[in-house]
Protein backbone atom coordinates (compact mmCIF):
# COMPACT_ATOMS: atom_id res chain seq x y z
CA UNK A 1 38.81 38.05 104.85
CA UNK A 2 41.96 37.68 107.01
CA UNK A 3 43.42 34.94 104.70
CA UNK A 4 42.72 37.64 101.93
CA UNK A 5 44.84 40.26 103.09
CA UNK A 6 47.68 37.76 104.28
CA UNK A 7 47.85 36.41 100.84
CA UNK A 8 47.55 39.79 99.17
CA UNK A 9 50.47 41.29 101.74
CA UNK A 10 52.67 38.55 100.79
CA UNK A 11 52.01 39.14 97.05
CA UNK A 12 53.22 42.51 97.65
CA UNK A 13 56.15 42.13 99.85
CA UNK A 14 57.58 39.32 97.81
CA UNK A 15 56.62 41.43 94.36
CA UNK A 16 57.63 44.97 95.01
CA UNK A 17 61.34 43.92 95.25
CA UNK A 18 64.88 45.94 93.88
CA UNK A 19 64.75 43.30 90.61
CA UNK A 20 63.65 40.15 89.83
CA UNK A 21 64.11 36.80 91.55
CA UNK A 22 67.63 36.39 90.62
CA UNK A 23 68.83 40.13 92.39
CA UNK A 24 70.86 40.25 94.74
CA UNK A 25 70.83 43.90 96.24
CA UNK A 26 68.58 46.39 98.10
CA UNK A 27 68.78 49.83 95.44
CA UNK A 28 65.21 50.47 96.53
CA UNK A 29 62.08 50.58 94.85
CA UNK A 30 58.53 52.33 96.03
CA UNK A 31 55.20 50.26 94.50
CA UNK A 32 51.68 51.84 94.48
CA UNK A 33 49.56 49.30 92.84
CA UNK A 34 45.65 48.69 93.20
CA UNK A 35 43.99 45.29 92.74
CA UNK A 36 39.87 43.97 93.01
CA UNK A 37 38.75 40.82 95.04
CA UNK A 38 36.46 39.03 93.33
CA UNK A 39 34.19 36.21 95.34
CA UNK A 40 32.33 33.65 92.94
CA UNK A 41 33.25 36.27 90.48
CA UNK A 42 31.51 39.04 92.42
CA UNK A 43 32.89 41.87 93.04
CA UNK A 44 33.45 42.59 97.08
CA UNK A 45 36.32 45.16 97.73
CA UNK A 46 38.98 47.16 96.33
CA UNK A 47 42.60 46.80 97.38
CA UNK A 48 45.87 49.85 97.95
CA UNK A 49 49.15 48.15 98.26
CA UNK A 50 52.00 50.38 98.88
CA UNK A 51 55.35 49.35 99.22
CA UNK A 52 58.83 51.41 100.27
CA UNK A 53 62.10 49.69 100.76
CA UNK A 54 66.37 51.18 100.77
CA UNK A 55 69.11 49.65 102.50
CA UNK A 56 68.18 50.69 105.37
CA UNK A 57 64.45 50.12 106.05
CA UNK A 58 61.23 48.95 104.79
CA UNK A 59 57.62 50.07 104.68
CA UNK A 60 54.58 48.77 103.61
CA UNK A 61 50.75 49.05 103.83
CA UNK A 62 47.62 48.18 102.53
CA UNK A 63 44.26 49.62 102.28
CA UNK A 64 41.00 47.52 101.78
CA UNK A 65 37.53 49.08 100.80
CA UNK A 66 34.32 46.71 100.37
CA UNK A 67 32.44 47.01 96.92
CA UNK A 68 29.25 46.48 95.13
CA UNK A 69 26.95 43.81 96.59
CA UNK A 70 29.56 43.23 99.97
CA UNK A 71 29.25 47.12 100.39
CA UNK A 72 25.36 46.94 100.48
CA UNK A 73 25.48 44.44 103.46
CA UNK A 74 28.61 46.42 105.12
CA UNK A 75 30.49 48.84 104.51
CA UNK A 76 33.98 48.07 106.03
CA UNK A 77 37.26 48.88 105.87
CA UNK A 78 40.68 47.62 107.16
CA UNK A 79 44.08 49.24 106.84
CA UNK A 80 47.34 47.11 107.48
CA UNK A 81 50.61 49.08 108.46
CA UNK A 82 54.25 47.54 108.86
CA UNK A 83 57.63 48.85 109.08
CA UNK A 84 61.22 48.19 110.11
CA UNK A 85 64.74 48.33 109.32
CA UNK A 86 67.29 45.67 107.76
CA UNK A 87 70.68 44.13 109.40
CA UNK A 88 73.71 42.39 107.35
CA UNK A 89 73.85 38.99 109.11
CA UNK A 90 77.23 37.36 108.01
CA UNK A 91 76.60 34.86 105.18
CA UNK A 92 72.90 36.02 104.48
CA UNK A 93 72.27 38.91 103.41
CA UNK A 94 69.90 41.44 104.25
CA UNK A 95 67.23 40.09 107.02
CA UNK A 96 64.27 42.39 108.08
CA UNK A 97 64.01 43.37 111.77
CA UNK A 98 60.20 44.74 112.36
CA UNK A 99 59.48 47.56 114.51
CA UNK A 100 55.74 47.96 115.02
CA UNK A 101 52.72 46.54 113.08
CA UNK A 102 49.41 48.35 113.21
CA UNK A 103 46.32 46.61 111.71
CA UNK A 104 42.76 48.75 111.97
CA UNK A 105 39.45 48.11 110.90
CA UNK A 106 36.03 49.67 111.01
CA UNK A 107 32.20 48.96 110.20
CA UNK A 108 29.49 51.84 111.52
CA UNK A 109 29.10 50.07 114.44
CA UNK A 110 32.14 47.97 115.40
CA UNK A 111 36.26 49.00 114.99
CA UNK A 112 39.04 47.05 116.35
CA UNK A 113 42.54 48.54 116.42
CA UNK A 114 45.85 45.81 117.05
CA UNK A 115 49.79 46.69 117.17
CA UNK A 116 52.73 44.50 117.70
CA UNK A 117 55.50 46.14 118.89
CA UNK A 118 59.36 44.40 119.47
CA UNK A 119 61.90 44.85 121.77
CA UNK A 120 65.24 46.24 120.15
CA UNK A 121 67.72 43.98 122.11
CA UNK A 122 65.48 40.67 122.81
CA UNK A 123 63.04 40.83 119.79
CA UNK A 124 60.22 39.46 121.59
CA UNK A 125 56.74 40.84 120.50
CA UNK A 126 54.01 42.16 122.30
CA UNK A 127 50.63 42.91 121.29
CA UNK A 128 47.78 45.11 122.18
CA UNK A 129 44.06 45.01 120.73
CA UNK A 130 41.25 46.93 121.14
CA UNK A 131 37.74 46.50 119.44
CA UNK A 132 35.24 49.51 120.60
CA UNK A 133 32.19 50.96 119.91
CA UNK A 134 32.94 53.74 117.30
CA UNK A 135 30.25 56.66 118.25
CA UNK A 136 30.49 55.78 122.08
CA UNK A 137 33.97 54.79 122.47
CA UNK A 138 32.55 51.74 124.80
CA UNK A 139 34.59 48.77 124.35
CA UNK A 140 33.20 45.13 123.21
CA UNK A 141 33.79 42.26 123.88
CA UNK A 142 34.48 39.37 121.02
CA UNK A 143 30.79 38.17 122.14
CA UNK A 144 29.93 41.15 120.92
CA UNK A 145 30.31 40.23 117.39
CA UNK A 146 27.68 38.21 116.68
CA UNK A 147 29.76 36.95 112.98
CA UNK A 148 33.52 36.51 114.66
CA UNK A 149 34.34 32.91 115.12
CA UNK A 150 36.53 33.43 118.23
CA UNK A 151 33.75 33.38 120.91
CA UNK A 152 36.73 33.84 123.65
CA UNK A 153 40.31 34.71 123.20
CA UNK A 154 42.85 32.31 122.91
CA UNK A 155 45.23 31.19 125.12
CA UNK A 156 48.57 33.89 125.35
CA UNK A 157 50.83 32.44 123.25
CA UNK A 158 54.26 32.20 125.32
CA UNK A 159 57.66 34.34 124.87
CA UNK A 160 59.46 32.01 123.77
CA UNK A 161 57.02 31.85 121.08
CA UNK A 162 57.27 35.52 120.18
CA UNK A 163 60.78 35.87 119.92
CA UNK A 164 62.43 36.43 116.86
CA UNK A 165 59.21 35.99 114.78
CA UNK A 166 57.45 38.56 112.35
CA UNK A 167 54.35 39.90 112.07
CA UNK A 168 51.72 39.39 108.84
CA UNK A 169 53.64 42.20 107.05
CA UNK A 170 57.45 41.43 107.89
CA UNK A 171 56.70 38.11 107.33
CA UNK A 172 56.27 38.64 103.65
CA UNK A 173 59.11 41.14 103.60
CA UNK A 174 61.53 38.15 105.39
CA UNK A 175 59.81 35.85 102.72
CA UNK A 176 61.60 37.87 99.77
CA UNK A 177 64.35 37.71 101.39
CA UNK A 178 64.64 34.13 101.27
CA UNK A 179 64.20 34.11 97.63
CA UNK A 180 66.05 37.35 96.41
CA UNK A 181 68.93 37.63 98.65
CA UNK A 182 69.56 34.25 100.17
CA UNK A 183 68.24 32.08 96.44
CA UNK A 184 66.29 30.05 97.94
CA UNK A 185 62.91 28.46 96.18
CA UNK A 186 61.18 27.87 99.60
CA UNK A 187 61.03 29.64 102.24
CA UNK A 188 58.98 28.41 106.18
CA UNK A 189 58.82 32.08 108.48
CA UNK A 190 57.43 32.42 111.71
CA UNK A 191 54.41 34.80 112.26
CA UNK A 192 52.97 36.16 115.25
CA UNK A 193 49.92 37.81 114.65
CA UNK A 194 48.96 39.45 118.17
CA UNK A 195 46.78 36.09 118.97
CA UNK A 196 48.15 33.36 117.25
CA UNK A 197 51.38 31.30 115.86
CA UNK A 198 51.98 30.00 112.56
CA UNK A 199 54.31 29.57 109.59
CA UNK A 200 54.43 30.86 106.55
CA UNK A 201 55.33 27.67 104.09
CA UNK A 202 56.08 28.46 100.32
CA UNK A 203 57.92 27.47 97.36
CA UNK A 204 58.47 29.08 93.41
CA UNK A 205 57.88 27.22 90.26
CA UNK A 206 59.36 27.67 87.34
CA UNK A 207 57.66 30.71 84.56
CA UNK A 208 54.72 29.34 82.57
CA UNK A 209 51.81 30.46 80.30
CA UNK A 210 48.72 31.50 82.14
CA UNK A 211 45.37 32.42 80.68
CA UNK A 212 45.10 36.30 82.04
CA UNK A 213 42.18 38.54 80.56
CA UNK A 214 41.88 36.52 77.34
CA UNK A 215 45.06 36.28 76.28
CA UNK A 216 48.12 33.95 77.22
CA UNK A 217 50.29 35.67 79.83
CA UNK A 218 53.95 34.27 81.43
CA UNK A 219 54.11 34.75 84.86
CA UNK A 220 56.37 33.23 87.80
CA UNK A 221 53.80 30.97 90.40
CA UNK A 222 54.33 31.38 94.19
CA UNK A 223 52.49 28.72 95.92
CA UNK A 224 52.19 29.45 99.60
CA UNK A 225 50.11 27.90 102.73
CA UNK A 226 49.61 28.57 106.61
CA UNK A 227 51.00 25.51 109.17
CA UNK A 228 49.07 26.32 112.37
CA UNK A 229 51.22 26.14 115.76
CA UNK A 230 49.85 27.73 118.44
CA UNK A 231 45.94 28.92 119.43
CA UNK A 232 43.93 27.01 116.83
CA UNK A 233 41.11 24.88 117.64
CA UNK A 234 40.23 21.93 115.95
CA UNK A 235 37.87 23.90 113.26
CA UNK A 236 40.48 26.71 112.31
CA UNK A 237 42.67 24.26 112.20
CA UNK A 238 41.02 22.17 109.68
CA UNK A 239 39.59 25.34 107.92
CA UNK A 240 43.53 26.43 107.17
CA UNK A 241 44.44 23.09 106.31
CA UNK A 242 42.23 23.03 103.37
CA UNK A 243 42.91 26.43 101.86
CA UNK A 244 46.34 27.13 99.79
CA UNK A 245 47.13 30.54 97.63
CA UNK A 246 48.84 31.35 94.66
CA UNK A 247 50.35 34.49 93.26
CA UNK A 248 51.59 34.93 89.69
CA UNK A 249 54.24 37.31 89.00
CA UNK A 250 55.18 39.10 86.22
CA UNK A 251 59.00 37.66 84.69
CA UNK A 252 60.44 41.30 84.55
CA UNK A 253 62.50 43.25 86.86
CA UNK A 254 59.83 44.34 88.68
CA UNK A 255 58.14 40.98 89.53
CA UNK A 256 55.01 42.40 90.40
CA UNK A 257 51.70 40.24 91.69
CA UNK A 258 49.58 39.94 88.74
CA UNK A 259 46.90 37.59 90.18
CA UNK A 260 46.33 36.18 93.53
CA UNK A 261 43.82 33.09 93.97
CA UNK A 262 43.10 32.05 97.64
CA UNK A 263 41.11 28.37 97.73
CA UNK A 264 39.70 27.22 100.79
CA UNK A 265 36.74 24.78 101.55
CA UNK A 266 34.17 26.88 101.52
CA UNK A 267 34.97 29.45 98.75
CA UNK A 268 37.59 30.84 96.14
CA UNK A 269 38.43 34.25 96.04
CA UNK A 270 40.74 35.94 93.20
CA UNK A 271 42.48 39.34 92.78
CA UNK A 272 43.69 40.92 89.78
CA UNK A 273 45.56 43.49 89.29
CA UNK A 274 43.93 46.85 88.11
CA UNK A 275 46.48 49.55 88.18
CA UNK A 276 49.49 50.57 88.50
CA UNK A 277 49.34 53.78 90.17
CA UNK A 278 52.17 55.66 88.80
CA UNK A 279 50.56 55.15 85.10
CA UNK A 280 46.53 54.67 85.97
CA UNK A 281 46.09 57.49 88.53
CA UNK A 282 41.85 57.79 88.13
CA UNK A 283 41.58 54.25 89.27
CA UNK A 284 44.19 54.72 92.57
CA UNK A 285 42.33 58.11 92.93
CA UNK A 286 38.72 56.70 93.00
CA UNK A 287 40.12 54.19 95.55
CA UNK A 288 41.93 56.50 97.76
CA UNK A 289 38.93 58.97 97.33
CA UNK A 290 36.31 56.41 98.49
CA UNK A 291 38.74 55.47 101.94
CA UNK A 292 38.93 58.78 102.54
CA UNK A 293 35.02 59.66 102.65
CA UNK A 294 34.56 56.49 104.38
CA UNK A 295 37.05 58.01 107.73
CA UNK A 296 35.54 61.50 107.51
């Protein structure tokens, strides 16, 4: 489910942009837009991605809420925060500089809360995470959870390692960057995600025809992958290895994420967009409505 989320937060960041591939400029833009996740063509969870940016700063979050059969076996959601500002670097453009990431998530028994916070002057990152016991408070350990393949935590990855990197939402936002501002059709950014280190590797191909809800659709392909380089064993290592995403964006101003496909060993998962909120309100509604009844 991680990998889900990463791929659908850089389908967002590098979608809700001020134009399409070829701007050049921040003018600002604000994106509501809700998508499903679909698992061997099930129907698991329902996705919020929300996206502010102006010259100045950037926000972005997203909201996950399990569905249909996943919902009967747990009911679980996650909420992924990031923000920061931007800085002119001479001959570059824009860059992102994040200020704090905040990632949450909750079952009835188990929640886990992580930030990432960076120093101003230095830009090193440092993380905190917490995983409790929601009715007692009582804190657990990652033995605890009998279905998390981290049986102990891995090694602290060093400072040097966590400076100047991004976390798994300014990543994506640094990502755009690459392509809008600095025209570039790859792009390799350094993530720190509060327990691990690893690049973000993609590259854009060239519009084609895609077969989207019965019907022949251009869209813009993103291909992008995860390069492992610090605190992965041998298995998670392998496991990333073998799994590569895709997003296809619309060709208009807005380049939006139309479809996101995630394929790993084990499974392939796809998302499709299902609303745009600012025209479809019942469907963001019903979403937000359901995440709300689910904190209360």
């Amino acid at each position: 489910m991680n990998q889900v989320i990463t791929f659908l937060a850089i389908s967002l960041c590098l979608g809700a942009t001020s134009g399409s591939v070829e701007a050049a400029s921040l003018d600002g833009q604000s994106e509501r837009l809700a998508y499903n996740l679909k698992i061997g063509g099930l129907h698991v969870a329902d996705f919020l991605a929300e996206f502010d940016e102006n010259e100045t700063s950037y926000r972005t979050a997203l909201t996950m809420e399990t569905r249909g059969i996943a919902r009967w076996f747990q009911n679980f959601r996650a909420e992924v925060k990031g923000g920061g500002t931007f800085i002119i670097e001479t001959g570059k453009g824009p860059t992102p500089v994040p200020r704090q990431f905040d990632r949450a998530w909750a079952t009835a028994e188990i929640s886990s809360s992580l930030t990432i916070a960076y120093d101003p002057l230095t830009r090193l990152a440092r993380s905190q995470e917490r995983t409790f016991n929601p009715q007692t408070g009582e804190a657990l350990s990652l033995s605890d959870l009998e279905w998390n393949r981290d049986r102990k935590v891995p090694e602290p990855v060093p400072s040097d390692m966590r400076t100047g990197v991004f976390d798994p939402i300014s990543a994506f936002v640094a990502a755009r960057g690459e392509i809008i501002h600095h025209r570039q059709n790859t792009f390799r950014i350094p993530i720190y995600d509060g327990r691990r280190r690893y690049d973000l590797v993609g590259r854009v191909e060239a519009p084609r025809l895609f077969w989207i809800r019965g019907q022949d659709v251009e869209l813009v392909p993103v291909l992008a992958s995860i390069e492992p380089v610090f605190g992965f064993d041998p298995q998670r290592k392998e496991s990333i290895h073998n799994s590569s995403g895709k997003i296809l964006f619309s060709p208009d101003d807005r380049f939006i994420p139309v479809q996101i496909m995630l394929e790993g060993r084990a499974f392939t998962s796809v998302m499709n967009l299902t609303a745009d909120c600012r025209i479809d309100t019942a469907t963001c509604k019903q979403i937000s409505d359901a995440s709300d009844t689910t904190t209360d």
